[in-house]
C-alpha atoms as a PDB file:
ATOM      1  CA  UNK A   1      50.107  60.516 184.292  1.00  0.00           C
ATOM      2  CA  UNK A   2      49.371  64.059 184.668  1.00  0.00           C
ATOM      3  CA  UNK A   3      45.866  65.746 184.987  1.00  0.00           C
ATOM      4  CA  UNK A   4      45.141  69.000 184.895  1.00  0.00           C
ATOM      5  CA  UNK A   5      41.810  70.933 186.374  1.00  0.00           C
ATOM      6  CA  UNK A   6      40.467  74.491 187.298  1.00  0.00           C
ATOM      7  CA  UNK A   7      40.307  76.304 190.302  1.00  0.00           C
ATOM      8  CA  UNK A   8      37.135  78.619 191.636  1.00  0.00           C
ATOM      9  CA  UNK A   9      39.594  81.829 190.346  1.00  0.00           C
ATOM     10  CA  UNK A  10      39.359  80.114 187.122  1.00  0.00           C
ATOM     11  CA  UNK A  11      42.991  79.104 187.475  1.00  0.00           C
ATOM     12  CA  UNK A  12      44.125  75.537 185.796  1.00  0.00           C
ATOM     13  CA  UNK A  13      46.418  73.428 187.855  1.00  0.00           C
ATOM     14  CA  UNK A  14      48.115  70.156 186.781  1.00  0.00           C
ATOM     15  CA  UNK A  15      48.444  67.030 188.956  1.00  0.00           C
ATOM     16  CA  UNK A  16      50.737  64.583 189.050  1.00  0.00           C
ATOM     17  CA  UNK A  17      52.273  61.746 191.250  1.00  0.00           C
ATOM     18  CA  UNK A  18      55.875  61.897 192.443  1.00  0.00           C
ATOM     19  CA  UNK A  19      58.192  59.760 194.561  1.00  0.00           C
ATOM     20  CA  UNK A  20      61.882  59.794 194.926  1.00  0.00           C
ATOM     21  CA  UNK A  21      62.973  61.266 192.205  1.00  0.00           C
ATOM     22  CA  UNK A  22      63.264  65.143 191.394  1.00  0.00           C
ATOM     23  CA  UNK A  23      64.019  65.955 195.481  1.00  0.00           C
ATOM     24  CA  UNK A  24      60.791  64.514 196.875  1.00  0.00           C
ATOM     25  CA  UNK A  25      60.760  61.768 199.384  1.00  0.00           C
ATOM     26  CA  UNK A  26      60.901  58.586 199.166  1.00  0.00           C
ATOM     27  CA  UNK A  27      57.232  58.731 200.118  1.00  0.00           C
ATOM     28  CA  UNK A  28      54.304  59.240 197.647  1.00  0.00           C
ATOM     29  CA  UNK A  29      53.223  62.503 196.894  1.00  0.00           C
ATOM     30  CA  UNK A  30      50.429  64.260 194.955  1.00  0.00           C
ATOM     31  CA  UNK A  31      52.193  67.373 193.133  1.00  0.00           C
ATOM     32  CA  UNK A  32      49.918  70.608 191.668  1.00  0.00           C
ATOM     33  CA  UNK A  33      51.249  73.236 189.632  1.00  0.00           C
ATOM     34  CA  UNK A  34      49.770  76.801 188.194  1.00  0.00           C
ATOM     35  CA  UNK A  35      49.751  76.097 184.225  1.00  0.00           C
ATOM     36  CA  UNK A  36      47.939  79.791 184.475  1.00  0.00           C
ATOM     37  CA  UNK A  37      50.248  81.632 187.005  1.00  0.00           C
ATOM     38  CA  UNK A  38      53.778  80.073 187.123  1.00  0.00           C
ATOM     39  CA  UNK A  39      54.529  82.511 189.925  1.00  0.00           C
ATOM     40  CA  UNK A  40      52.451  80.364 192.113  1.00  0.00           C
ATOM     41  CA  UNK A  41      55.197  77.932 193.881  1.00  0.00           C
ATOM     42  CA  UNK A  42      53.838  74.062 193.394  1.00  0.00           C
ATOM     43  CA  UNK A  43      52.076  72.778 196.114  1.00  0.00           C
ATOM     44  CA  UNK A  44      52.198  68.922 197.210  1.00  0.00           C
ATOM     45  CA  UNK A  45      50.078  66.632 199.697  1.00  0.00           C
ATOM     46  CA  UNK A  46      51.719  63.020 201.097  1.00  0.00           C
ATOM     47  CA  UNK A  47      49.964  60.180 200.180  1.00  0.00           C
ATOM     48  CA  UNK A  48      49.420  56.420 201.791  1.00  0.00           C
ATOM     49  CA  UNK A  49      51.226  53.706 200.148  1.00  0.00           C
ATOM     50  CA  UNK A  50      53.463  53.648 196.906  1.00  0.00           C
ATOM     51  CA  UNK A  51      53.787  55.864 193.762  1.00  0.00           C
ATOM     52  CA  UNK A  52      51.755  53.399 191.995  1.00  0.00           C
ATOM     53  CA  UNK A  53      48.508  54.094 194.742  1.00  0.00           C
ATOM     54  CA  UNK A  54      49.060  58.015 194.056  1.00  0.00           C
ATOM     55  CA  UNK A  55      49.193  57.498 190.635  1.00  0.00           C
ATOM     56  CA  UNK A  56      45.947  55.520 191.178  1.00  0.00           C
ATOM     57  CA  UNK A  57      44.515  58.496 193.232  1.00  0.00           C
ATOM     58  CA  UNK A  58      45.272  61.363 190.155  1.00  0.00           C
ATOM     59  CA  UNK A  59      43.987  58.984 187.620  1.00  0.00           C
ATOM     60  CA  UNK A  60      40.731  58.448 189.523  1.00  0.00           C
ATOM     61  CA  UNK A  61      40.076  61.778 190.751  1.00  0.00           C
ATOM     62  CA  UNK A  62      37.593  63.769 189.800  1.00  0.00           C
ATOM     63  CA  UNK A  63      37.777  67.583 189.771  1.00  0.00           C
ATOM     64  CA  UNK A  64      36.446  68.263 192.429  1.00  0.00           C
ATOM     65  CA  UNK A  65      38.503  65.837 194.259  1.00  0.00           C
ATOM     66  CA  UNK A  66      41.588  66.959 193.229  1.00  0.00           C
ATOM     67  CA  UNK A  67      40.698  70.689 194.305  1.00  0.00           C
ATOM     68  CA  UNK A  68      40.112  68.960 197.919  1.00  0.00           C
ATOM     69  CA  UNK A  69      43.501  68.323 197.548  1.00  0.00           C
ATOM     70  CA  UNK A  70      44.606  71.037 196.428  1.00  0.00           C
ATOM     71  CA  UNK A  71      43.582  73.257 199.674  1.00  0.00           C
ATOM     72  CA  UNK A  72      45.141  70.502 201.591  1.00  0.00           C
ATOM     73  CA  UNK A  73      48.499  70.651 199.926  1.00  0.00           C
ATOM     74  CA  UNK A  74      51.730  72.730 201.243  1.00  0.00           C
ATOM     75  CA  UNK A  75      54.131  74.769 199.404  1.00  0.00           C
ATOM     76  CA  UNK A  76      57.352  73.006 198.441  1.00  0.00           C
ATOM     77  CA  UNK A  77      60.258  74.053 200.147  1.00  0.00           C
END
């Protein structure tokens, strides 16, 4: 499940879980990408637990929680 929200430069980013597959590790992660500005390289933040408890943490986030994450997240490689 993907969710997408806005930034305070009126930017909208979507949110998703990944783990695995698609290069990512094996551990959980939180993945944002610029819907708005595609020249913006996706960000990511690790997360405790499975895919299933990140998926947990996007679906349950509000907002504003998930632009906490956000400015915690680091450029993929």
């Amino acid at each position: 499940m993907a969710k997408t929200f806005q930034d305070e430069n009126w930017l909208v980013w979507e949110a998703f879980a990944s783990a695995g597959d698609f290069g990512y590790s094996t551990r959980p992660h939180i993945v944002f990408h610029c819907v708005t500005d595609r020249s913006l390289r996706p960000r990511y933040c690790e997360q405790e637990g499975d895919k299933a408890d990140a998926e947990r943490v996007v679906a349950s986030a509000s907002p504003n929680e998930l632009l906490e994450l956000l400015h915690r997240a680091q450029p993929v490689d």
